[in-house]
Protein backbone atom coordinates (compact mmCIF):
# COMPACT_ATOMS: atom_id res chain seq x y z
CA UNK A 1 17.79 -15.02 5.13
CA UNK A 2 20.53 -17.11 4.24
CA UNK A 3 21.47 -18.48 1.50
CA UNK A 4 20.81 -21.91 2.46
CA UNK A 5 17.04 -21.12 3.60
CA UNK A 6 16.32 -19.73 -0.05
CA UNK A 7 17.62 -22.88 -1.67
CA UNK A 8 15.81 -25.19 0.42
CA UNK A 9 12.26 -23.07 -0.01
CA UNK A 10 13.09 -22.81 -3.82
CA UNK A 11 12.65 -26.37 -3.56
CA UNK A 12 9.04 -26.28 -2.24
CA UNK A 13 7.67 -23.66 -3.63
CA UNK A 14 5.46 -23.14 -7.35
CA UNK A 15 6.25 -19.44 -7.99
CA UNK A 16 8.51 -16.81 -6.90
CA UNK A 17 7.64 -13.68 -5.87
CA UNK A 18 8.86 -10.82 -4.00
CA UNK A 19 6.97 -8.16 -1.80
CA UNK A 20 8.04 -4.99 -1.03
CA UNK A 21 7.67 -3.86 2.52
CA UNK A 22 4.57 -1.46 1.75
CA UNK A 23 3.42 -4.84 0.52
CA UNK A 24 3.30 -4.06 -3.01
CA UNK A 25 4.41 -7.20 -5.17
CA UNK A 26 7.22 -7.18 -7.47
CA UNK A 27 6.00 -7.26 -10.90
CA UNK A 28 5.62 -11.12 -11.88
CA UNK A 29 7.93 -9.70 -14.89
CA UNK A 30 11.00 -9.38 -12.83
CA UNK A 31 14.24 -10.69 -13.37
CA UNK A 32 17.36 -11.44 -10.88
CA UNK A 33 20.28 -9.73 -12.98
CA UNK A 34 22.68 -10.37 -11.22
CA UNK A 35 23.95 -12.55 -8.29
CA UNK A 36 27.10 -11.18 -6.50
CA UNK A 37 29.43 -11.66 -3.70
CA UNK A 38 29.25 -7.82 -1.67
CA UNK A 39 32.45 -7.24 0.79
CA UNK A 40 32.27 -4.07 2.71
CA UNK A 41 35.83 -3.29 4.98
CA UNK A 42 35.51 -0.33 6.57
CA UNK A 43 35.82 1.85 10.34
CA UNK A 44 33.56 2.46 12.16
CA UNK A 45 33.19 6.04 14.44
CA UNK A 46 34.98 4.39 16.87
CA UNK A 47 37.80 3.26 15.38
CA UNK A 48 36.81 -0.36 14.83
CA UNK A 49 37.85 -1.76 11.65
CA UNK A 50 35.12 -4.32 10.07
CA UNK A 51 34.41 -6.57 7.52
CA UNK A 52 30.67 -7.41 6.40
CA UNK A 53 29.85 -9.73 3.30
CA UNK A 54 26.70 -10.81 1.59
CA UNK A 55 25.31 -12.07 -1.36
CA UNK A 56 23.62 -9.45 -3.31
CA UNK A 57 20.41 -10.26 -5.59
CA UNK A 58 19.55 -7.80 -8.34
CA UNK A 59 15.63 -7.93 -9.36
CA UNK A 60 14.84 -5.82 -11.89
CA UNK A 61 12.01 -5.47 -14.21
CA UNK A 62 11.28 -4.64 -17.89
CA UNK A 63 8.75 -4.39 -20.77
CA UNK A 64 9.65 -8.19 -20.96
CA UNK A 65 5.97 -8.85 -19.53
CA UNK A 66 6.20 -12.78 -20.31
CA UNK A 67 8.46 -13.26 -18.42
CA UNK A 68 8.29 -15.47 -14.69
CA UNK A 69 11.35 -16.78 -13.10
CA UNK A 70 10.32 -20.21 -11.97
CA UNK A 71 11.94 -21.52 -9.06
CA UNK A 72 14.20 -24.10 -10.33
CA UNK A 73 15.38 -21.56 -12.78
CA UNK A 74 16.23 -19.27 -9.77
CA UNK A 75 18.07 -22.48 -8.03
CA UNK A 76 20.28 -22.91 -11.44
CA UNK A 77 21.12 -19.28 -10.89
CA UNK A 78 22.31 -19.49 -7.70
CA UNK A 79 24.08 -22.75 -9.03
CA UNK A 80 25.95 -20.79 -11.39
CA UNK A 81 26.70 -18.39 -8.64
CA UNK A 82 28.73 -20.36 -6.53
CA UNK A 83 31.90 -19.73 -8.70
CA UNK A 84 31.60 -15.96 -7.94
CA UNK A 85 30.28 -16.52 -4.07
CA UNK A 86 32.15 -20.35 -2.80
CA UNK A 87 29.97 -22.80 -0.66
CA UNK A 88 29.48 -19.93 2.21
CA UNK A 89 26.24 -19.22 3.22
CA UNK A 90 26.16 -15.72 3.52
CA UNK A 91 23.17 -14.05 4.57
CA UNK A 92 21.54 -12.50 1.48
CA UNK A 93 20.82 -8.51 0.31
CA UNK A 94 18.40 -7.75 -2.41
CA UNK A 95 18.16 -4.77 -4.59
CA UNK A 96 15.54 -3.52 -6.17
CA UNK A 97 14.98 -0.36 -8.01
CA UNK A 98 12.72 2.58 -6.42
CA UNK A 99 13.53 6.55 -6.30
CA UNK A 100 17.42 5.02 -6.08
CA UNK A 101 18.32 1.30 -5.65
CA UNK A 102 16.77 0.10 -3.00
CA UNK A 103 19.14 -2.41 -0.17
CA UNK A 104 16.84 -5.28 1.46
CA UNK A 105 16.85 -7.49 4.01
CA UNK A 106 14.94 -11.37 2.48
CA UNK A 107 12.49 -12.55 4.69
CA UNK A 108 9.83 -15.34 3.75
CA UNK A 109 5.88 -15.22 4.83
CA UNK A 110 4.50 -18.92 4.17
CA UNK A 111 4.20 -18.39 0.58
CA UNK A 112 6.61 -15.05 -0.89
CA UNK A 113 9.57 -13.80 -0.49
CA UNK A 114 9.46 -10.72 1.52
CA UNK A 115 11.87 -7.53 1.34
CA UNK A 116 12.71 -6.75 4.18
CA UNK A 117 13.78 -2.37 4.94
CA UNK A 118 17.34 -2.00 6.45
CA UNK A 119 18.31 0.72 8.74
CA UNK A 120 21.17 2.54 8.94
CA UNK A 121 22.81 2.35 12.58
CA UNK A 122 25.37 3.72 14.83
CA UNK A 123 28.13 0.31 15.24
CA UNK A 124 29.87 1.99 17.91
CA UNK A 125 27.14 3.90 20.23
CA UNK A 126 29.54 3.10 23.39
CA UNK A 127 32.73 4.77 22.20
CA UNK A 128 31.34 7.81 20.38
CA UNK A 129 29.01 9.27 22.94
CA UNK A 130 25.36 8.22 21.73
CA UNK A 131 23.29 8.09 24.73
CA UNK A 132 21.34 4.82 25.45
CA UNK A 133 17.62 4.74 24.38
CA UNK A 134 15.52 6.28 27.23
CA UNK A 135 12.24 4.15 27.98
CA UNK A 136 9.26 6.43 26.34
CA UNK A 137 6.36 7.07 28.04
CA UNK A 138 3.25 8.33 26.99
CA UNK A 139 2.59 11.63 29.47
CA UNK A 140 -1.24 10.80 29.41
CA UNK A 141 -0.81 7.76 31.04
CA UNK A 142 1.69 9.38 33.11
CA UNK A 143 -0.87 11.36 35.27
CA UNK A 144 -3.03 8.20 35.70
CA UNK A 145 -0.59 6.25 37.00
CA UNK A 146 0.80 8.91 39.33
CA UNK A 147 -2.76 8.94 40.58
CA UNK A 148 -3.17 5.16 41.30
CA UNK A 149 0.29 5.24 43.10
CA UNK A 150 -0.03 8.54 45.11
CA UNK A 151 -2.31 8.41 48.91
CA UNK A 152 -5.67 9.65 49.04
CA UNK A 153 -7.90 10.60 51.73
CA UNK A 154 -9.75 7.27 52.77
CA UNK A 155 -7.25 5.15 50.34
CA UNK A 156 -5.78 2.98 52.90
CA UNK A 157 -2.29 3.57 52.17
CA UNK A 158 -1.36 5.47 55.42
């Protein structure tokens, strides 16, 4: 999600809330701590040299159990965040606290926001020898389709 898409569903929404992806809410307690601009140069195993940015949300919660970030209150946020991250809308990264902080992808369902899991993945597969994914196939199914496709006696095929 961009930022763009979050402002414009901040404005037509009542409450916000956050899922995780096991579908566990975020405590209604939580609070965005921070809002930041993330740029990431690096190479890849290939030798490419890249450059990723994002805006980064911070939720995190505390005893502070009255608390509920209202949308508008969110929008003035990210208001006040445009010093730090310009007018580019950059696509957004959330993290949350579990065993370690948590990266997510933001997604939206209808009616929360949803975290999104990010994977980890090889940028330059065709330079550093990983092989392309092979098609699975489920070896059951493999003996009944060799059956429909092979000739038997009276099967018409010859």
């Amino acid at each position: 999600m961009k930022l763009s898409e979050i402002k414009n569903l901040l404005t037509k929404i009542n409450k916000v809330n956050f899922i995780l992806p096991n579908g566990t809410l975020v405590p209604e307690h939580f609070h965005v701590t921070e809002v930041g601009l993330i740029t990431k140069d690096f190479i890849d195993c290939g030798g490419t040299v890249r450059h990723e940015k994002v805006a980064n949300f911070q939720l995190w919660e505390a005893n502070d159990f009255d608390h509920r970030l209202a949308p508008q209150k969110l929008l003035s946020i990210l208001a006040l965040s445009e010093k730090v991250l310009g007018n580019e809308d950059l696509e957004i990264e959330v993290e949350y606290q579990s065993n370690t902080i948590g990266k997510y992808g933001l997604d939206f369902n209808g009616e929360n926001f949803v975290l999104t899991a990010k994977q980890t993945n090889c940028l330059a597969s065709d330079s550093c020898g990983i092989p392309k994914e092979k098609l699975r196939v489920n070896l059951a199914e493999l003996g009944t389709q060799q059956a429909a496709s092979c000739c038997t006696p009276g099967g018409g095929c010859c």
